[in-house]
C-alpha atoms as a PDB file:
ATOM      1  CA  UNK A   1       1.812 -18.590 -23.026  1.00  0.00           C
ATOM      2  CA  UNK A   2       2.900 -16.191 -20.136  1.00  0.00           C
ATOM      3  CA  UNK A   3       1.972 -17.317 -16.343  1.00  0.00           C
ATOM      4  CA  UNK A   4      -1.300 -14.460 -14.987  1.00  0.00           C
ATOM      5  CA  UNK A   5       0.611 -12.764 -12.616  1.00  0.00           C
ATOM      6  CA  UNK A   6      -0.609 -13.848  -9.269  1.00  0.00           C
ATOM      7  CA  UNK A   7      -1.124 -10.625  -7.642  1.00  0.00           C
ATOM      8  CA  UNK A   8      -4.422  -9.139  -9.345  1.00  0.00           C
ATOM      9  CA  UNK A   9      -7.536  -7.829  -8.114  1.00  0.00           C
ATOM     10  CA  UNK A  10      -9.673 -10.741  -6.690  1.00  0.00           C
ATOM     11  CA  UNK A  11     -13.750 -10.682  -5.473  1.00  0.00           C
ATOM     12  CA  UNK A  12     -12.413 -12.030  -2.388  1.00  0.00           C
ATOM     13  CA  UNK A  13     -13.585  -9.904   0.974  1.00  0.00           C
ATOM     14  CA  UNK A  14     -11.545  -7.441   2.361  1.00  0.00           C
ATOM     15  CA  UNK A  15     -13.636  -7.441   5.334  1.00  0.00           C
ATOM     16  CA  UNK A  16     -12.943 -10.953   5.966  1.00  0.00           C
ATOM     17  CA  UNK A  17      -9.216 -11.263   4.962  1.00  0.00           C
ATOM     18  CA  UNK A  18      -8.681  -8.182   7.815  1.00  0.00           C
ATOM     19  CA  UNK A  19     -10.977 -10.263  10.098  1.00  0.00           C
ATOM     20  CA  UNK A  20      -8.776 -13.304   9.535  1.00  0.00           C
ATOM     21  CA  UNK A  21      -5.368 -11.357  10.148  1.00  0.00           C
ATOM     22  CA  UNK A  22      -3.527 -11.314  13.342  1.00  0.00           C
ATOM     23  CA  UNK A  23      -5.498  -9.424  15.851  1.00  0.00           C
ATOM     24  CA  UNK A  24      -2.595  -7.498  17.053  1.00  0.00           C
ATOM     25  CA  UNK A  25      -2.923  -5.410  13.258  1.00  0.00           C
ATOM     26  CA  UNK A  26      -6.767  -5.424  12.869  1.00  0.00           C
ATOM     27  CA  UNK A  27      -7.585  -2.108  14.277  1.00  0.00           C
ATOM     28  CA  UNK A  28      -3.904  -0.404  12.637  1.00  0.00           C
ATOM     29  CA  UNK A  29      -5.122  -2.229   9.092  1.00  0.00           C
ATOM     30  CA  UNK A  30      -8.853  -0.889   9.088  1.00  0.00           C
ATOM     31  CA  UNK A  31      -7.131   2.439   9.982  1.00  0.00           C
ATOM     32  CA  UNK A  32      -5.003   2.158   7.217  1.00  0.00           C
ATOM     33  CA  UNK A  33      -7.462   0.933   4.618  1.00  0.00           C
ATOM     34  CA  UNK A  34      -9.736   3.795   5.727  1.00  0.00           C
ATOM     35  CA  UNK A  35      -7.164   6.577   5.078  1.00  0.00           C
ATOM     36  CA  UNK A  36      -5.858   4.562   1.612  1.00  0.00           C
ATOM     37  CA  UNK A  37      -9.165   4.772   0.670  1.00  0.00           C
ATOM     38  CA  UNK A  38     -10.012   8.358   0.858  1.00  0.00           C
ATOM     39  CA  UNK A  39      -6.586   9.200  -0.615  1.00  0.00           C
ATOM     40  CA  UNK A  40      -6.924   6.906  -3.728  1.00  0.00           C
ATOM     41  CA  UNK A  41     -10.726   7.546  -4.009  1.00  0.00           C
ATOM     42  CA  UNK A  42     -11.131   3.857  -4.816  1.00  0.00           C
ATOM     43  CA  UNK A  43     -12.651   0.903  -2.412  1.00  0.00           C
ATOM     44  CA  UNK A  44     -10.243  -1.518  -0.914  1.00  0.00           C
ATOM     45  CA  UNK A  45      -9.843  -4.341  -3.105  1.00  0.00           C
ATOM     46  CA  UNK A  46      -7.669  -7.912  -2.477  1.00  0.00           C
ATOM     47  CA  UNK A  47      -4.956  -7.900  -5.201  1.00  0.00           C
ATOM     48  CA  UNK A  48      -4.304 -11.760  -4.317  1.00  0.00           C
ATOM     49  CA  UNK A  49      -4.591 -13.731  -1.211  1.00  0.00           C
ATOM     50  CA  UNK A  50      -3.040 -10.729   0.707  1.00  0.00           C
ATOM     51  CA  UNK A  51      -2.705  -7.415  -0.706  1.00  0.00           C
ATOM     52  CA  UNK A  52      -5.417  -4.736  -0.128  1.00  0.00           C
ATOM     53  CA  UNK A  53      -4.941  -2.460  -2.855  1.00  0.00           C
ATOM     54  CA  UNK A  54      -7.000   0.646  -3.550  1.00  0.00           C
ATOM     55  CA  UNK A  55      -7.412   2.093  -7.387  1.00  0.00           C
ATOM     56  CA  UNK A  56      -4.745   0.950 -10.633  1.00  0.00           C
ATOM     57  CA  UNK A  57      -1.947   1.479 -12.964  1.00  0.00           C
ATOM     58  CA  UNK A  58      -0.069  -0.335 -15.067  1.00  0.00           C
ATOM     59  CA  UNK A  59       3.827  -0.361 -14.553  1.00  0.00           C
ATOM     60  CA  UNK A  60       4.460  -0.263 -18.278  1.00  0.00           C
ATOM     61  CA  UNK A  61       7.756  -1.250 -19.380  1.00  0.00           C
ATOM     62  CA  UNK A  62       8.865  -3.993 -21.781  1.00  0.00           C
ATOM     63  CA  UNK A  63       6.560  -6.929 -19.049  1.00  0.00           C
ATOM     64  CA  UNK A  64       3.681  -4.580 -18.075  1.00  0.00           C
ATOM     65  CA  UNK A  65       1.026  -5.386 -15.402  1.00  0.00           C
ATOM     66  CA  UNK A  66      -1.722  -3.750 -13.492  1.00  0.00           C
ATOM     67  CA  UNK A  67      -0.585  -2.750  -9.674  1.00  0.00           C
ATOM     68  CA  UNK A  68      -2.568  -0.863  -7.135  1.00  0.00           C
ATOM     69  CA  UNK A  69      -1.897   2.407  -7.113  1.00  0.00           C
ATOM     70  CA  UNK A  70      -1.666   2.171  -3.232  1.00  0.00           C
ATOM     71  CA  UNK A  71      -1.938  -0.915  -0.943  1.00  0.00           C
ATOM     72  CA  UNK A  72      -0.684  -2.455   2.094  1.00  0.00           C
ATOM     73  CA  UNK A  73      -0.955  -6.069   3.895  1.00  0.00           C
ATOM     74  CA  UNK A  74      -1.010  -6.792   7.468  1.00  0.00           C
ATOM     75  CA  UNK A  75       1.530  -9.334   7.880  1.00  0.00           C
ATOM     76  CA  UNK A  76       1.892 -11.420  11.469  1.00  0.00           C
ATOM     77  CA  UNK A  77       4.856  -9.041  12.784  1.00  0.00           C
ATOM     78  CA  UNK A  78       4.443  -5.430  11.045  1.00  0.00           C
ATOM     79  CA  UNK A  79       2.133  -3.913   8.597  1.00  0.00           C
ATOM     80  CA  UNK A  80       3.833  -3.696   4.806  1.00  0.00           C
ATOM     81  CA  UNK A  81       2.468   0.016   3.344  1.00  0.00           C
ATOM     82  CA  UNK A  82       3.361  -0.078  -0.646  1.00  0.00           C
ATOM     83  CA  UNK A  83       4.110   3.109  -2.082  1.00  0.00           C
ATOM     84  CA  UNK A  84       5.787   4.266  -5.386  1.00  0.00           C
ATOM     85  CA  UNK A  85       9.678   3.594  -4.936  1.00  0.00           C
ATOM     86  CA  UNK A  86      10.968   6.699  -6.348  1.00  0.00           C
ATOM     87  CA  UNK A  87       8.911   9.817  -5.615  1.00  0.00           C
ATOM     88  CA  UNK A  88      11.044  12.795  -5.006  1.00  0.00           C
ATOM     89  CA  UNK A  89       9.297  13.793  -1.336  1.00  0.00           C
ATOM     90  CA  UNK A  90       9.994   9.952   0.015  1.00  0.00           C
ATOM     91  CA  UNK A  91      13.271  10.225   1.497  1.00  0.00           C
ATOM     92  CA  UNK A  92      12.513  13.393   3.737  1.00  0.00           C
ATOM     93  CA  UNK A  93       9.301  12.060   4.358  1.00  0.00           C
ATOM     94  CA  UNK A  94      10.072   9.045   5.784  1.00  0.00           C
ATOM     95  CA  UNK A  95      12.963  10.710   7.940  1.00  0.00           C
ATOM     96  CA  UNK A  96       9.887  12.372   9.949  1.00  0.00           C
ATOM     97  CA  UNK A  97       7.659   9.573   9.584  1.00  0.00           C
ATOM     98  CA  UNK A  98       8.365   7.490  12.860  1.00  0.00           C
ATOM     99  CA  UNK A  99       9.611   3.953  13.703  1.00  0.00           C
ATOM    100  CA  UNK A 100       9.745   2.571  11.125  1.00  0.00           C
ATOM    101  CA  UNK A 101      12.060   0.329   7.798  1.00  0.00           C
ATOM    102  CA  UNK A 102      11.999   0.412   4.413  1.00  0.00           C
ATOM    103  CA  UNK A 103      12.835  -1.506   1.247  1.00  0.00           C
ATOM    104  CA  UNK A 104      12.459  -0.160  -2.237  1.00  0.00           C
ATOM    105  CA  UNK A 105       8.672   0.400  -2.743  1.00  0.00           C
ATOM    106  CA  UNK A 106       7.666  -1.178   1.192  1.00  0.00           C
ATOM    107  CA  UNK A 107       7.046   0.497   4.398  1.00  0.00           C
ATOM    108  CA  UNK A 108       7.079  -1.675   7.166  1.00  0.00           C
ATOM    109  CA  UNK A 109       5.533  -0.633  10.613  1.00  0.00           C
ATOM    110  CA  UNK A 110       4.890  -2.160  13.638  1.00  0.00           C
ATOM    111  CA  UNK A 111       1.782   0.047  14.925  1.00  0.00           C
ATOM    112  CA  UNK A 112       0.274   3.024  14.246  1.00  0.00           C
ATOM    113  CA  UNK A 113       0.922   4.576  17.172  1.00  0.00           C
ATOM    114  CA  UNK A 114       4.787   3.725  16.505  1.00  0.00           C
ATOM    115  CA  UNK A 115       4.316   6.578  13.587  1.00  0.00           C
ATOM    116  CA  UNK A 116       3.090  10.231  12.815  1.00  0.00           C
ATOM    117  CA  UNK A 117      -0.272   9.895  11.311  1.00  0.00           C
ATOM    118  CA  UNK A 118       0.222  13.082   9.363  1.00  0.00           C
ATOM    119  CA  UNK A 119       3.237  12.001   7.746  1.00  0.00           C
ATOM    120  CA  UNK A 120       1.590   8.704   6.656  1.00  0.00           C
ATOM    121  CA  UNK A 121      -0.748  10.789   4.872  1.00  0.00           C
ATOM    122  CA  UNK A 122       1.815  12.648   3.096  1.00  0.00           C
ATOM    123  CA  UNK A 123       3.228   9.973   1.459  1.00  0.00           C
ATOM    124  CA  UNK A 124      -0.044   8.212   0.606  1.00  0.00           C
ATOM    125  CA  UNK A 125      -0.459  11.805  -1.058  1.00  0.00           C
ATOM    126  CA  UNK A 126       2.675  12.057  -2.412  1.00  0.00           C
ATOM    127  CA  UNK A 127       2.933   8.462  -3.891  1.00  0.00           C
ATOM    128  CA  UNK A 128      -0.403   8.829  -5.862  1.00  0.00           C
ATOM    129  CA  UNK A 129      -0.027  11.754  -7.066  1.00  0.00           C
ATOM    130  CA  UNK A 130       3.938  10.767  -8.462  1.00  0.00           C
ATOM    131  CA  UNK A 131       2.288   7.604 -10.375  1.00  0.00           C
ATOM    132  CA  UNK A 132      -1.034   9.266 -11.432  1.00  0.00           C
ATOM    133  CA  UNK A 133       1.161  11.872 -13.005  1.00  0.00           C
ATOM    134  CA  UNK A 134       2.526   9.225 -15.203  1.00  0.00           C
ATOM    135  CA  UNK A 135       5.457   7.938 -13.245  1.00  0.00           C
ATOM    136  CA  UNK A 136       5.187   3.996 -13.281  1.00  0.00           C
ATOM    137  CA  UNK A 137       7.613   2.460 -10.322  1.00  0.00           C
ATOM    138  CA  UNK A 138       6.338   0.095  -7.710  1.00  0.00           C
END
């Protein structure tokens, strides 16, 4: 029998997992899981001990699991933003979006005042609508 993948939505608080992280990100992380939010149309929900995640998919493919459809964490040192890894706008967008580094589907910022707001939003946009459209990536 396959292991449950550990990163799935839990009941656990959002409230108190943001309250709990380092106070440098708490103001930057509500911001973030406020705009996430609105642009997934789903509640912030833990996906394990430290993903908030916002809405579904599943990544289909020959092992496939549920994965929010946006999400970020805010680690001791940065804030990790997860986006889809592949949709077309993501390169120029993240060009304009600030100070900033990336890796594959991870955005990794130190504040929010590091970044352009605007752009954030644009690839929050941009990344849902790429995997709601059927594109599967994370």
């Amino acid at each position: 029998m396959a292991a449950e993948p550990k990163t799935r939505p839990t009941d656990a608080s959002v409230d108190d997992f943001l309250d709990a992280s380092p106070p440098a990100r708490q103001a930057d992380a509500r911001a973030v899981r406020d705009l996430l939010s609105e642009i997934a149309g789903a509640p912030a929900v833990m996906w394990g001990p430290s993903i908030v995640g916002f809405g579904s998919y599943s990544t289909g493919g020959p092992k496939p699991m549920d994965w929010p459809l946006l999400g970020f964490s805010p680690r001791k040192t940065e804030l990790v933003l997860y986006f889809a890894s592949d949709f077309p706008e993501r390169e120029a967008l993240l060009e304009k979006l600030g100070k900033h580094r990336s890796a594959v589907s991870c955005v990794y910022i130190k504040r929010l005042a590091d970044i352009d707001l605007t752009v954030l939003r644009q690839i929050a946009e941009a990344s849902a609508a790429w995997t709601r459209g059927g594109h599967t990536s994370c």
